[in-house]
PDB file of N, CA and C in Angstrom:
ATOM      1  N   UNK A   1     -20.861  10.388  25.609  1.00  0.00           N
ATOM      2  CA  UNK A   1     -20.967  10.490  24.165  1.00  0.00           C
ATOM      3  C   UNK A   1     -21.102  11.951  23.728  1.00  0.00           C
ATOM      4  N   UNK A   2     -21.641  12.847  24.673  1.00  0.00           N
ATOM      5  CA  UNK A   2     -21.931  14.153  24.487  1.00  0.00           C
ATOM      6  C   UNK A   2     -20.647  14.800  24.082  1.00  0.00           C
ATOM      7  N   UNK A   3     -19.273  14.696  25.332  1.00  0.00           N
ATOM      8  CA  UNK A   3     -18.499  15.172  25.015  1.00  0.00           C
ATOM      9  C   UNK A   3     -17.689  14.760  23.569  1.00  0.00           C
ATOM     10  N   UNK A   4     -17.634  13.490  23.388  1.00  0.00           N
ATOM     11  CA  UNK A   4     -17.107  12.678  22.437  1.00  0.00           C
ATOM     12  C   UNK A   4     -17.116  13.787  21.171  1.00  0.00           C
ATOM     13  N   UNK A   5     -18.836  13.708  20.454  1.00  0.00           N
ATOM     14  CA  UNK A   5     -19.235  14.469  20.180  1.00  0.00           C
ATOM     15  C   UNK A   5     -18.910  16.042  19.698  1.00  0.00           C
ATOM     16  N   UNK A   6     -18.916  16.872  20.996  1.00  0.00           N
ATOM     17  CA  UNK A   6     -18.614  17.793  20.852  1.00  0.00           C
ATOM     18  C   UNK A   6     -17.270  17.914  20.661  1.00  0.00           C
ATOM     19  N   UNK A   7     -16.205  16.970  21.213  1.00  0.00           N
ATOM     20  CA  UNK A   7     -14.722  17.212  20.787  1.00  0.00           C
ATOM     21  C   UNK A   7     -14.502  16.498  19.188  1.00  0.00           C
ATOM     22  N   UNK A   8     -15.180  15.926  18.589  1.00  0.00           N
ATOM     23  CA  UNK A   8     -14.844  15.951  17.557  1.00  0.00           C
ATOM     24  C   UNK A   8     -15.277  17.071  16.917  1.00  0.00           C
ATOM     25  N   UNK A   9     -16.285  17.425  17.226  1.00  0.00           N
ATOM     26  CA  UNK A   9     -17.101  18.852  16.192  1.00  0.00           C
ATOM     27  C   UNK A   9     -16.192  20.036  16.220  1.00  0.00           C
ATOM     28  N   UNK A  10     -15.386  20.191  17.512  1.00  0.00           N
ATOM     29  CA  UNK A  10     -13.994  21.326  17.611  1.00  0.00           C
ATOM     30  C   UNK A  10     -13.072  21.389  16.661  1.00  0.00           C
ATOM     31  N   UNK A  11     -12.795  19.758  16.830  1.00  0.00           N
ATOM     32  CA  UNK A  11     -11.518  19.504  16.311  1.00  0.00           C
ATOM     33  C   UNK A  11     -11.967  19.629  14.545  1.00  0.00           C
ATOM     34  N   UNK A  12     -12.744  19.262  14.357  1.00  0.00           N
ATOM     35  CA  UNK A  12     -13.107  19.493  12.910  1.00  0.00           C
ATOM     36  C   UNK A  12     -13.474  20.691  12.577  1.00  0.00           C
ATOM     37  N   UNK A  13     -14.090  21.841  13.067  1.00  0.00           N
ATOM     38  CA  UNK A  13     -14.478  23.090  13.119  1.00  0.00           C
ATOM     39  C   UNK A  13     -13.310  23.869  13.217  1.00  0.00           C
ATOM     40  N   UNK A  14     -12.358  23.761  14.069  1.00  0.00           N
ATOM     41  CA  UNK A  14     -11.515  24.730  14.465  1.00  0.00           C
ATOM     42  C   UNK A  14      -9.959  24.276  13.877  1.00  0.00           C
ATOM     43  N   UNK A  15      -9.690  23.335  13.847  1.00  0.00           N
ATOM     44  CA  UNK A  15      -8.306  23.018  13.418  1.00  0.00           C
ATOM     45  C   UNK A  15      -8.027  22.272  12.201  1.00  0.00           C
ATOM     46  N   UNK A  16      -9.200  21.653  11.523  1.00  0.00           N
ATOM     47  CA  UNK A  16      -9.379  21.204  10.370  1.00  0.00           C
ATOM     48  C   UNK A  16      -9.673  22.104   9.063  1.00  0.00           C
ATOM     49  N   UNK A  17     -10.853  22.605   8.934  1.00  0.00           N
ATOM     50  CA  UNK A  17     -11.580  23.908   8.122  1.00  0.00           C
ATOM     51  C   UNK A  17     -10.399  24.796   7.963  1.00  0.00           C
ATOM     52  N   UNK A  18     -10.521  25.750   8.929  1.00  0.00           N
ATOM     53  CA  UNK A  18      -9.774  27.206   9.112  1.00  0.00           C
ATOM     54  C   UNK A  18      -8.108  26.865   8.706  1.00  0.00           C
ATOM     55  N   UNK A  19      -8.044  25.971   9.450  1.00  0.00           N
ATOM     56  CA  UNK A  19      -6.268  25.246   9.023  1.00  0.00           C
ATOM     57  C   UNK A  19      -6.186  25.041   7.608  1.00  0.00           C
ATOM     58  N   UNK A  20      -7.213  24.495   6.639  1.00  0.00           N
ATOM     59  CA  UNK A  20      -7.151  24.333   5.436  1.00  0.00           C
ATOM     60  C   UNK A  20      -7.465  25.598   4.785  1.00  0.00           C
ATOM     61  N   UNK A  21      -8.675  26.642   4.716  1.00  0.00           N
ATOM     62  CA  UNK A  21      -8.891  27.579   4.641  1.00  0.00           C
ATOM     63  C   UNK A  21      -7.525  28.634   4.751  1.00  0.00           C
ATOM     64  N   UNK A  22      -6.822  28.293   5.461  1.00  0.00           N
ATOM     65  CA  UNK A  22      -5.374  29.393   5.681  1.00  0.00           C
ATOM     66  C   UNK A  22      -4.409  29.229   4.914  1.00  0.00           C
ATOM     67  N   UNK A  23      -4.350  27.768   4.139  1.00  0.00           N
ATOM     68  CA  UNK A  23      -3.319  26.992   3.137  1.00  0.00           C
ATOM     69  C   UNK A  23      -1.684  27.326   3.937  1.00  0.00           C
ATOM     70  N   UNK A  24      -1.013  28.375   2.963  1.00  0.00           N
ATOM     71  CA  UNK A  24       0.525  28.567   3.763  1.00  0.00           C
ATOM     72  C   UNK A  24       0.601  30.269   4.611  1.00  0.00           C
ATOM     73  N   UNK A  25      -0.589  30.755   4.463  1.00  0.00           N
ATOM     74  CA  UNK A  25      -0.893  31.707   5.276  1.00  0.00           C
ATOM     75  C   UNK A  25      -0.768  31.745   6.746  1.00  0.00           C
ATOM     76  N   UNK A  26      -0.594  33.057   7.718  1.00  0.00           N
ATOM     77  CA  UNK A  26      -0.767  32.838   8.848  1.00  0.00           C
ATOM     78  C   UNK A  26      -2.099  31.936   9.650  1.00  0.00           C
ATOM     79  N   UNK A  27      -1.592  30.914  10.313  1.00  0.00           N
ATOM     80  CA  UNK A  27      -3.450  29.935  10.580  1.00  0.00           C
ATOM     81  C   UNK A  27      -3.586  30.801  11.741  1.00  0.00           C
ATOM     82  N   UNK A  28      -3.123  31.386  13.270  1.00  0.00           N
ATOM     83  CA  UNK A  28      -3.146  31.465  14.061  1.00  0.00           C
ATOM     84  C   UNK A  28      -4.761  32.747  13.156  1.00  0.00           C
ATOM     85  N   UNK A  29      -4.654  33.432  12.779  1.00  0.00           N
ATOM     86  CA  UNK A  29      -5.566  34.013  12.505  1.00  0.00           C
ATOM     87  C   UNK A  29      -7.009  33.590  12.065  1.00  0.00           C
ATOM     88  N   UNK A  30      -6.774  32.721  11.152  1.00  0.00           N
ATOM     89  CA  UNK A  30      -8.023  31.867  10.421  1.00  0.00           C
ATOM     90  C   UNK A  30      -8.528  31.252  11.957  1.00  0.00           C
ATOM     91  N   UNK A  31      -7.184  30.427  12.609  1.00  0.00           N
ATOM     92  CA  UNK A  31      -8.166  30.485  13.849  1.00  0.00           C
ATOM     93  C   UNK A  31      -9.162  30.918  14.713  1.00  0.00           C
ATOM     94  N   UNK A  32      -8.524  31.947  14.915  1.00  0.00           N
ATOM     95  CA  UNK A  32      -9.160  33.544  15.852  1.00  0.00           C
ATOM     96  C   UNK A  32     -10.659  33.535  14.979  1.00  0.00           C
ATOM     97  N   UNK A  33     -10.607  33.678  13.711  1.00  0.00           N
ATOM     98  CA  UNK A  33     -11.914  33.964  12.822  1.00  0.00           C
ATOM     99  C   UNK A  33     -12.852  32.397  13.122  1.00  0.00           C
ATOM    100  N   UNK A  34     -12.285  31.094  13.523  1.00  0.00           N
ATOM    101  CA  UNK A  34     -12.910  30.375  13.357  1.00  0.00           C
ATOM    102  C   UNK A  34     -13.205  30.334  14.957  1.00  0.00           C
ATOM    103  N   UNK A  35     -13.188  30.368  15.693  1.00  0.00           N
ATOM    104  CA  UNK A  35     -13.391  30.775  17.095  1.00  0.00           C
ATOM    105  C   UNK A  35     -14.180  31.728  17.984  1.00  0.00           C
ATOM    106  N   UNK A  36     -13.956  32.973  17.187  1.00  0.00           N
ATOM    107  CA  UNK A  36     -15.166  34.290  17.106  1.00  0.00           C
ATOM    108  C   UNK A  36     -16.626  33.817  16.872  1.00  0.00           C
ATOM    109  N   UNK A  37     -16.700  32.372  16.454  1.00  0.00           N
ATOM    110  CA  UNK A  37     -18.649  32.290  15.567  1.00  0.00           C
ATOM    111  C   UNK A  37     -18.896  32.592  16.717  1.00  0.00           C
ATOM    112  N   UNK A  38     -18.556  31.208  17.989  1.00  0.00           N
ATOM    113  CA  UNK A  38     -18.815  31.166  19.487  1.00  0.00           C
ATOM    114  C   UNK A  38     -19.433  32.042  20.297  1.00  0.00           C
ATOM    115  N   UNK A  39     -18.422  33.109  20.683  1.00  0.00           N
ATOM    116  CA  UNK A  39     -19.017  34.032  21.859  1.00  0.00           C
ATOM    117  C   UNK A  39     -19.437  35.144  21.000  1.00  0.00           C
ATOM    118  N   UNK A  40     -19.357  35.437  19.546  1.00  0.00           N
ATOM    119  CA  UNK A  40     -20.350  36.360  18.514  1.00  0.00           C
ATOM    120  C   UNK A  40     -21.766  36.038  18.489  1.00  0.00           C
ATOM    121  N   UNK A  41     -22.145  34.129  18.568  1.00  0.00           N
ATOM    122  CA  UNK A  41     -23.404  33.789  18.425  1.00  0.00           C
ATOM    123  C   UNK A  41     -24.097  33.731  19.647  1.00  0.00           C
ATOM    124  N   UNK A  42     -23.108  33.576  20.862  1.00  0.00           N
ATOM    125  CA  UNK A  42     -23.481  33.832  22.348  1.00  0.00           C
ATOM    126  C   UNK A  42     -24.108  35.170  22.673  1.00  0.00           C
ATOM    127  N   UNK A  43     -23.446  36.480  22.358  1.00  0.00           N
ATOM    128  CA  UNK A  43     -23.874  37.973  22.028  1.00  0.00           C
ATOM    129  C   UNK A  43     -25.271  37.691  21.542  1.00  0.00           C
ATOM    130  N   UNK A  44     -25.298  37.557  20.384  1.00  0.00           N
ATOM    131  CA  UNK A  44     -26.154  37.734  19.346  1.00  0.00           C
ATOM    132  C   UNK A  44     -27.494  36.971  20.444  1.00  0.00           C
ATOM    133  N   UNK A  45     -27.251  36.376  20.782  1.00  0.00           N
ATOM    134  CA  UNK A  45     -28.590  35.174  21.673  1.00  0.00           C
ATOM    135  C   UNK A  45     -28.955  36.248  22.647  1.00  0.00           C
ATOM    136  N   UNK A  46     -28.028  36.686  23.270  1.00  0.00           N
ATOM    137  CA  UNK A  46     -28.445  37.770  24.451  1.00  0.00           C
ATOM    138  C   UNK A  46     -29.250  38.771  23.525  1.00  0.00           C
ATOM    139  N   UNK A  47     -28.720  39.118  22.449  1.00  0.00           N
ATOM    140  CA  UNK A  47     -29.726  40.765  22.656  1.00  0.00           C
ATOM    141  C   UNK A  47     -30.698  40.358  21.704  1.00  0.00           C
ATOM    142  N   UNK A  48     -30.673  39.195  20.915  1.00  0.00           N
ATOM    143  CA  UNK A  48     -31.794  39.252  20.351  1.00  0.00           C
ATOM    144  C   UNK A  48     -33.182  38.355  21.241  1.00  0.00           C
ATOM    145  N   UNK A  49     -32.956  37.752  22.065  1.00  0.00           N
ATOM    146  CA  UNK A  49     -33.664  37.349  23.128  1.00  0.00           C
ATOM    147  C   UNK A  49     -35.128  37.818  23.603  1.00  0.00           C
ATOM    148  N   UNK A  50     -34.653  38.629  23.867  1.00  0.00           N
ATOM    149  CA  UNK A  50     -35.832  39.708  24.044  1.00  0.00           C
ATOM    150  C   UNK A  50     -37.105  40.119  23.168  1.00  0.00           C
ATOM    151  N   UNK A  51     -36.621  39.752  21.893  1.00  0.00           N
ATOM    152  CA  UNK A  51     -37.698  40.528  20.627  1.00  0.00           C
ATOM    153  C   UNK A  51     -37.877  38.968  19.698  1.00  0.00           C
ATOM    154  N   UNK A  52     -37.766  37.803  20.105  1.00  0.00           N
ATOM    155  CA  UNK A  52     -38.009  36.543  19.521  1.00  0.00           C
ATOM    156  C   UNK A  52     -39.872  36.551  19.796  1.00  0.00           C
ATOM    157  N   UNK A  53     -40.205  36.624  21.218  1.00  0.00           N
ATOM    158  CA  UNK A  53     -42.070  36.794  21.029  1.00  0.00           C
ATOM    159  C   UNK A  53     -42.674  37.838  20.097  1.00  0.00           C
ATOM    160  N   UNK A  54     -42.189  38.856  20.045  1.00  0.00           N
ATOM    161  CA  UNK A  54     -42.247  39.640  19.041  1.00  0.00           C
ATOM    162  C   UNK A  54     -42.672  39.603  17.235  1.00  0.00           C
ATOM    163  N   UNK A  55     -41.936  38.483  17.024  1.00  0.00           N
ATOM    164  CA  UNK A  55     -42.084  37.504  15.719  1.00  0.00           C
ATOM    165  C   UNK A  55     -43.335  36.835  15.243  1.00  0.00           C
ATOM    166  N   UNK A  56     -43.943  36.775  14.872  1.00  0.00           N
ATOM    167  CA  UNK A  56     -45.127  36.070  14.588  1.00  0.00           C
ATOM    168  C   UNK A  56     -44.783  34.763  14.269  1.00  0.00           C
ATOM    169  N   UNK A  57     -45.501  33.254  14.299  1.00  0.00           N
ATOM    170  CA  UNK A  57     -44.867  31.966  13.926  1.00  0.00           C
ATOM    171  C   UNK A  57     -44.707  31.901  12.317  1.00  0.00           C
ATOM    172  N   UNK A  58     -45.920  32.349  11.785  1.00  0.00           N
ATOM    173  CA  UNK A  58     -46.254  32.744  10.720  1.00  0.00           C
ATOM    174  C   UNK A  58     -45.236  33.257   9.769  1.00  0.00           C
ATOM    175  N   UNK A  59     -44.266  34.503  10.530  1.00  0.00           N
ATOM    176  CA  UNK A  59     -42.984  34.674   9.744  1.00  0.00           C
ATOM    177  C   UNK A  59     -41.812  34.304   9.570  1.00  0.00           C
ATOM    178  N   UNK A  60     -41.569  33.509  10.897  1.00  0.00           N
ATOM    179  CA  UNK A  60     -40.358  32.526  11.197  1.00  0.00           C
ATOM    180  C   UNK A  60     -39.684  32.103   9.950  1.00  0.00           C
ATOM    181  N   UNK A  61     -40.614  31.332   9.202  1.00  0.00           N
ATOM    182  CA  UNK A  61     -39.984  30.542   7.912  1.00  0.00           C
ATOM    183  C   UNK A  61     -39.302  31.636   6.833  1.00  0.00           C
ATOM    184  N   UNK A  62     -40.179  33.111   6.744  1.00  0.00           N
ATOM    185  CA  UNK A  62     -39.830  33.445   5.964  1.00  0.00           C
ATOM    186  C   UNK A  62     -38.129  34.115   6.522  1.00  0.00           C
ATOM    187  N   UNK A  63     -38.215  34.708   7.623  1.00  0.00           N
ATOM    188  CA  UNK A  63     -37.020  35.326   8.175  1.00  0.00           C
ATOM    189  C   UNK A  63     -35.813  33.804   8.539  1.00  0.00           C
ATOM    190  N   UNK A  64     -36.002  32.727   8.805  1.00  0.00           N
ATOM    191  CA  UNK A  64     -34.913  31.656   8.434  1.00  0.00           C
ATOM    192  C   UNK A  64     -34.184  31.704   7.151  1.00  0.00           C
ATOM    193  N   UNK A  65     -35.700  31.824   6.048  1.00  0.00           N
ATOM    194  CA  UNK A  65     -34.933  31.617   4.612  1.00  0.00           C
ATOM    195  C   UNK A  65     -33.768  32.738   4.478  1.00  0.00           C
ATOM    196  N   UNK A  66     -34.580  34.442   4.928  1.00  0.00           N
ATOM    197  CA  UNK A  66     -33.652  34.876   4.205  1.00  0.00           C
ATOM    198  C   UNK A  66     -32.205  35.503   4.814  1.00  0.00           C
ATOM    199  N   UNK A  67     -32.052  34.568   6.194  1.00  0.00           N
ATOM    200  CA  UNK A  67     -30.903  34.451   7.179  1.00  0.00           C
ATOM    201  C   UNK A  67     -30.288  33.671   6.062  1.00  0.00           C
ATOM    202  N   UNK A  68     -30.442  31.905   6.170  1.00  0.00           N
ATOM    203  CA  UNK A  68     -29.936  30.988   4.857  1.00  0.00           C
ATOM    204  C   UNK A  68     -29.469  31.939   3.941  1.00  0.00           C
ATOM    205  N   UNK A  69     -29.886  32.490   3.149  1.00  0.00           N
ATOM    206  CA  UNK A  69     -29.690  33.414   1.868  1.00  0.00           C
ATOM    207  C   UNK A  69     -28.671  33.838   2.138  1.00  0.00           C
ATOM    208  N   UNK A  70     -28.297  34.925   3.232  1.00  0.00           N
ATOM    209  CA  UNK A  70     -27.305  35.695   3.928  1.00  0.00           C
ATOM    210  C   UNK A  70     -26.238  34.667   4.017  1.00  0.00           C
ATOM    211  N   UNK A  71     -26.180  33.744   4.328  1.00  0.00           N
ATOM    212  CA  UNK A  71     -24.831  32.777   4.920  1.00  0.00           C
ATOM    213  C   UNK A  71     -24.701  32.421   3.403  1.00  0.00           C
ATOM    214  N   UNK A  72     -24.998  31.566   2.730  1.00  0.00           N
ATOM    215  CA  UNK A  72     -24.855  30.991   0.938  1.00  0.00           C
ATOM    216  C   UNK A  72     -24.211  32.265   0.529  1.00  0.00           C
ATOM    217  N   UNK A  73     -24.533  33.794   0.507  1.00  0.00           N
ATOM    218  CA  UNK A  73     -23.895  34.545  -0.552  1.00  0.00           C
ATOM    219  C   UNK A  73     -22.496  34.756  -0.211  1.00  0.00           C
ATOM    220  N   UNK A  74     -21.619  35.002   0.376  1.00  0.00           N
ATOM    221  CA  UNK A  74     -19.970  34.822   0.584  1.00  0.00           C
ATOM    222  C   UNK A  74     -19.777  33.640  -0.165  1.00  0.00           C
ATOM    223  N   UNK A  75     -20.542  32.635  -0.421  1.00  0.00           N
ATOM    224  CA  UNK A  75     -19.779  31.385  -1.014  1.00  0.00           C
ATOM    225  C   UNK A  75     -19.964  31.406  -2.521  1.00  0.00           C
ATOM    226  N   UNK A  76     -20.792  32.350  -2.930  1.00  0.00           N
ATOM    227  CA  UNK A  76     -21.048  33.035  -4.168  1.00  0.00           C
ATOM    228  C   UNK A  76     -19.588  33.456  -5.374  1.00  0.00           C
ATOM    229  N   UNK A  77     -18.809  34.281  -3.890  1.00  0.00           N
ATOM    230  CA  UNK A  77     -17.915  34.701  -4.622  1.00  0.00           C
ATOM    231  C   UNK A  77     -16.541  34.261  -3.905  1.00  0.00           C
ATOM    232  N   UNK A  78     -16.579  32.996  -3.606  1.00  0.00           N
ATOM    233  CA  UNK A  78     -15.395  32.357  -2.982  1.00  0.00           C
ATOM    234  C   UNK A  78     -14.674  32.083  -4.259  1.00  0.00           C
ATOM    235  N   UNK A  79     -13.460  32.257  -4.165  1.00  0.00           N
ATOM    236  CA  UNK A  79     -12.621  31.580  -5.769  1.00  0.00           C
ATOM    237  C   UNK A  79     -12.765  30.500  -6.128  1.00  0.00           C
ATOM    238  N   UNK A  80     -13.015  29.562  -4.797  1.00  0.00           N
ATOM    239  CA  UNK A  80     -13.169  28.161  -5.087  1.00  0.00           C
ATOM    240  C   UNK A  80     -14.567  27.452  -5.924  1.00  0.00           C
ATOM    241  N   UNK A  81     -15.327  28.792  -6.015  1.00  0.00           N
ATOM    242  CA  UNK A  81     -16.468  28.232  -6.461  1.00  0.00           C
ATOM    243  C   UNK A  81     -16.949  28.696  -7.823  1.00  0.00           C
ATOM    244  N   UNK A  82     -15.888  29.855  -8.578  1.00  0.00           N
ATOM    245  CA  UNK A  82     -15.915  30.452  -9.515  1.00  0.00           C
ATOM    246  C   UNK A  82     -15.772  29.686 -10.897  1.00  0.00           C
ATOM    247  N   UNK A  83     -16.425  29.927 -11.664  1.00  0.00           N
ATOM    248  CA  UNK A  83     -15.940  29.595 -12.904  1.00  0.00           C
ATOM    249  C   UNK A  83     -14.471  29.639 -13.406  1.00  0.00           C
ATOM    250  N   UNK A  84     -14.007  28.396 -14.525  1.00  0.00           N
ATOM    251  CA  UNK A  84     -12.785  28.436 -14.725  1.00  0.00           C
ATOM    252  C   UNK A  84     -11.880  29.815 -15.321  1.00  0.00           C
ATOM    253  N   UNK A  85     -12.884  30.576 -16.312  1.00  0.00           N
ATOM    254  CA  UNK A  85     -13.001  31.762 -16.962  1.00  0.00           C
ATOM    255  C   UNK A  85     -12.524  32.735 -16.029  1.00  0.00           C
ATOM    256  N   UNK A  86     -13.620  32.999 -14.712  1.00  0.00           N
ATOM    257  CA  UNK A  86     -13.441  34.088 -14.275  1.00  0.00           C
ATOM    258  C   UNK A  86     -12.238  33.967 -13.370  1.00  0.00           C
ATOM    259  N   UNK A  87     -11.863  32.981 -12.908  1.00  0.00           N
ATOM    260  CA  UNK A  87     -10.784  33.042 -12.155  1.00  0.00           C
ATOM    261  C   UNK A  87      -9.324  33.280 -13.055  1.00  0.00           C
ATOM    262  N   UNK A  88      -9.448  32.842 -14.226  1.00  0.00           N
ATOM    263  CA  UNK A  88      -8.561  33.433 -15.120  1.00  0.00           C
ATOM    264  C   UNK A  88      -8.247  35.037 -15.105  1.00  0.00           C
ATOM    265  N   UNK A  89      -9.510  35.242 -15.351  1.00  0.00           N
ATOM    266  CA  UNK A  89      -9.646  36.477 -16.002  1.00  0.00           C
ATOM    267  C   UNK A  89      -9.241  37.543 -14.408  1.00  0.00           C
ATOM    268  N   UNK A  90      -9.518  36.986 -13.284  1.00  0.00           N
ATOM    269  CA  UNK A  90      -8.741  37.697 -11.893  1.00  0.00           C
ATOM    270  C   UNK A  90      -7.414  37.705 -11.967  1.00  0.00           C
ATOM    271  N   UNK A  91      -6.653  36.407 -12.400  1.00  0.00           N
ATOM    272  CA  UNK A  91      -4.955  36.068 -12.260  1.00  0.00           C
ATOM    273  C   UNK A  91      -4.980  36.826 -13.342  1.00  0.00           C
ATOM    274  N   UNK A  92      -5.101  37.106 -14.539  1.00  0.00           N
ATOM    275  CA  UNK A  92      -4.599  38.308 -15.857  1.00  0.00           C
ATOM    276  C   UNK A  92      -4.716  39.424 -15.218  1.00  0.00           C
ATOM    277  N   UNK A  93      -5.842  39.754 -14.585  1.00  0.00           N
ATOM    278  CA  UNK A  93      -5.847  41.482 -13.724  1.00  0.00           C
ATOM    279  C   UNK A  93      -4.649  41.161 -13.183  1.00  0.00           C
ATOM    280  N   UNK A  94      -4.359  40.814 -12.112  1.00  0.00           N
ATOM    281  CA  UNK A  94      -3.813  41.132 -11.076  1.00  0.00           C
ATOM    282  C   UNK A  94      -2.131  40.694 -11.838  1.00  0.00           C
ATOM    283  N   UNK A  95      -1.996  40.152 -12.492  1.00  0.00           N
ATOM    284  CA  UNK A  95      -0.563  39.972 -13.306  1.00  0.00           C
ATOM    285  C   UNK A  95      -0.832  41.658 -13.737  1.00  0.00           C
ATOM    286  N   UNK A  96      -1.463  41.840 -14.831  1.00  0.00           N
ATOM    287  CA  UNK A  96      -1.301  43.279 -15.770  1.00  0.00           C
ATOM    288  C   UNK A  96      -0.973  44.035 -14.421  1.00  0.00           C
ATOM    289  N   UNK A  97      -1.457  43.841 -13.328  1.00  0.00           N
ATOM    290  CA  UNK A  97      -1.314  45.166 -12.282  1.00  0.00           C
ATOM    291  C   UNK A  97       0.068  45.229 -12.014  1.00  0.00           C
ATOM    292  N   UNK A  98       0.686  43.978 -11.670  1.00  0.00           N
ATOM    293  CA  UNK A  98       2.215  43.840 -11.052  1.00  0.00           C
ATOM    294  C   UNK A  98       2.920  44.178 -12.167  1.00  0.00           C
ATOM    295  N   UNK A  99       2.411  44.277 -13.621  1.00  0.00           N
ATOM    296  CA  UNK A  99       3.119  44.436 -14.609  1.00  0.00           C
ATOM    297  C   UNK A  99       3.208  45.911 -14.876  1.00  0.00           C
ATOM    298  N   UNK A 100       2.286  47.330 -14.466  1.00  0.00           N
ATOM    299  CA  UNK A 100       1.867  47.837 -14.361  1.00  0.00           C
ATOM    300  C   UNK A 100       2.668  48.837 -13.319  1.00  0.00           C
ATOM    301  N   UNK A 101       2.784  48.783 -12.209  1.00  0.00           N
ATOM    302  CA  UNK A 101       3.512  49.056 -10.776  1.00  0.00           C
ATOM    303  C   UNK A 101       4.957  48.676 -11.189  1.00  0.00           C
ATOM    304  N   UNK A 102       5.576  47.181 -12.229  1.00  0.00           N
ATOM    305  CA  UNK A 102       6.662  47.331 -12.206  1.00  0.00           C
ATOM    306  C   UNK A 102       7.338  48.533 -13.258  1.00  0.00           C
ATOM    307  N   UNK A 103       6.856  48.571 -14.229  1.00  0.00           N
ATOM    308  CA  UNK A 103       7.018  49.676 -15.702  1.00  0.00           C
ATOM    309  C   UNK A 103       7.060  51.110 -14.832  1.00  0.00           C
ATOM    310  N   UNK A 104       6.415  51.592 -13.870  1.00  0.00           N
ATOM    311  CA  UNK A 104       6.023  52.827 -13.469  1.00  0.00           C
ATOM    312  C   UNK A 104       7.620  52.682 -12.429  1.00  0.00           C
ATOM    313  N   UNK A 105       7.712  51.929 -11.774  1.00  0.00           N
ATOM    314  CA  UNK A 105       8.983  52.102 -11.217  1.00  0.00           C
ATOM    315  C   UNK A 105      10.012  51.756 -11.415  1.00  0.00           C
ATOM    316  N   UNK A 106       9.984  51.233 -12.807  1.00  0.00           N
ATOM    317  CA  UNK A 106      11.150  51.197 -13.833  1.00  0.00           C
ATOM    318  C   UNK A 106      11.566  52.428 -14.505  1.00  0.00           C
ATOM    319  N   UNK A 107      10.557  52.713 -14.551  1.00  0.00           N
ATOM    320  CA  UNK A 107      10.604  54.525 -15.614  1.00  0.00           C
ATOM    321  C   UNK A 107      11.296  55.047 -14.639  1.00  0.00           C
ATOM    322  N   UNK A 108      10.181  55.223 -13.700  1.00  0.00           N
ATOM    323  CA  UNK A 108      10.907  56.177 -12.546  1.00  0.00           C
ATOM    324  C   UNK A 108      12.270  56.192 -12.049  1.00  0.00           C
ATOM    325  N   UNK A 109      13.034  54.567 -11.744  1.00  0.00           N
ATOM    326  CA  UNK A 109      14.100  54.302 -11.902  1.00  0.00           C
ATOM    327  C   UNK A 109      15.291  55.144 -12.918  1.00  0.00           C
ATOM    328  N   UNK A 110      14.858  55.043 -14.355  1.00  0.00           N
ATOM    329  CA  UNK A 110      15.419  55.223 -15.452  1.00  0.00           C
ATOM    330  C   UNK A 110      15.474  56.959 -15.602  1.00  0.00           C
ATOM    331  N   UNK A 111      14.047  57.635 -15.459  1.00  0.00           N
ATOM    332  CA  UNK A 111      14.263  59.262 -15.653  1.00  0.00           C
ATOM    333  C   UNK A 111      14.989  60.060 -14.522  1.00  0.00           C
ATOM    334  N   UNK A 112      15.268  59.078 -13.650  1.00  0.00           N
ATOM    335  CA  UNK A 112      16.133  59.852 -12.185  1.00  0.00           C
ATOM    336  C   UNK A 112      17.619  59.857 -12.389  1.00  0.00           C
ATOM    337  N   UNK A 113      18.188  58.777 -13.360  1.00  0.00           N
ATOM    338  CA  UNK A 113      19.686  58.569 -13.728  1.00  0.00           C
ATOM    339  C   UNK A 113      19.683  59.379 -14.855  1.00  0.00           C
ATOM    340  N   UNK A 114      18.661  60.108 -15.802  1.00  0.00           N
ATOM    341  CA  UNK A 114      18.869  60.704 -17.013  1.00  0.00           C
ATOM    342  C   UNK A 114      18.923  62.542 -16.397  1.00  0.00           C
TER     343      UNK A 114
END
């Protein structure tokens, strides 16, 4: 059941998420990023190992919370989680910009034939 388990938690972790997360983008990458937690959180166990007695029990809770805190803020400013407004107001930037880059190399186009 262990393995059972753990091969579903892959298959949902690694080829489900990141695969959706990538939409029509390259996935082989979103992969790689969804694959890295692994031997990053393996690292991370080694060197912080050492300085866990170090900790008082006493502060544990507070240094969990503000790990938690740390992981929640990226999802802060995920698009998916933005207001209808502000995500507007990103697609108008980024239009005015392409609109912006095209005029400048339209000119430029135009004062090189004059």
């Amino acid at each position: 059941m262990d393995g059972v388990a753990w091969g579903l938690f892959a298959l949902t972790f690694f080829m489900v998420i990141w695969g959706e997360l990538a939409g029509n983008r390259v996935k082989e990458k979103y992969y790689f990023i969804g694959v890295l937690a692994f031997p990053l959180s393996s690292y991370v166990e080694v060197v912080v190992t050492p300085y866990i007695g170090l900790i008082p029990a006493s502060a544990s809770f507070s240094l969990a919370s503000f790990f938690l805190f740390l992981a929640v803020l990226p999802l802060m400013y995920a698009p998916e989680t933005l207001p209808e407004k502000k995500m507007q107001i990103r697609r108008l930037k980024g239009y005015i910009e392409q609109a912006k880059k095209f005029t400048e190399k339209y000119t430029k186009k135009n004062s090189n034939k004059n």
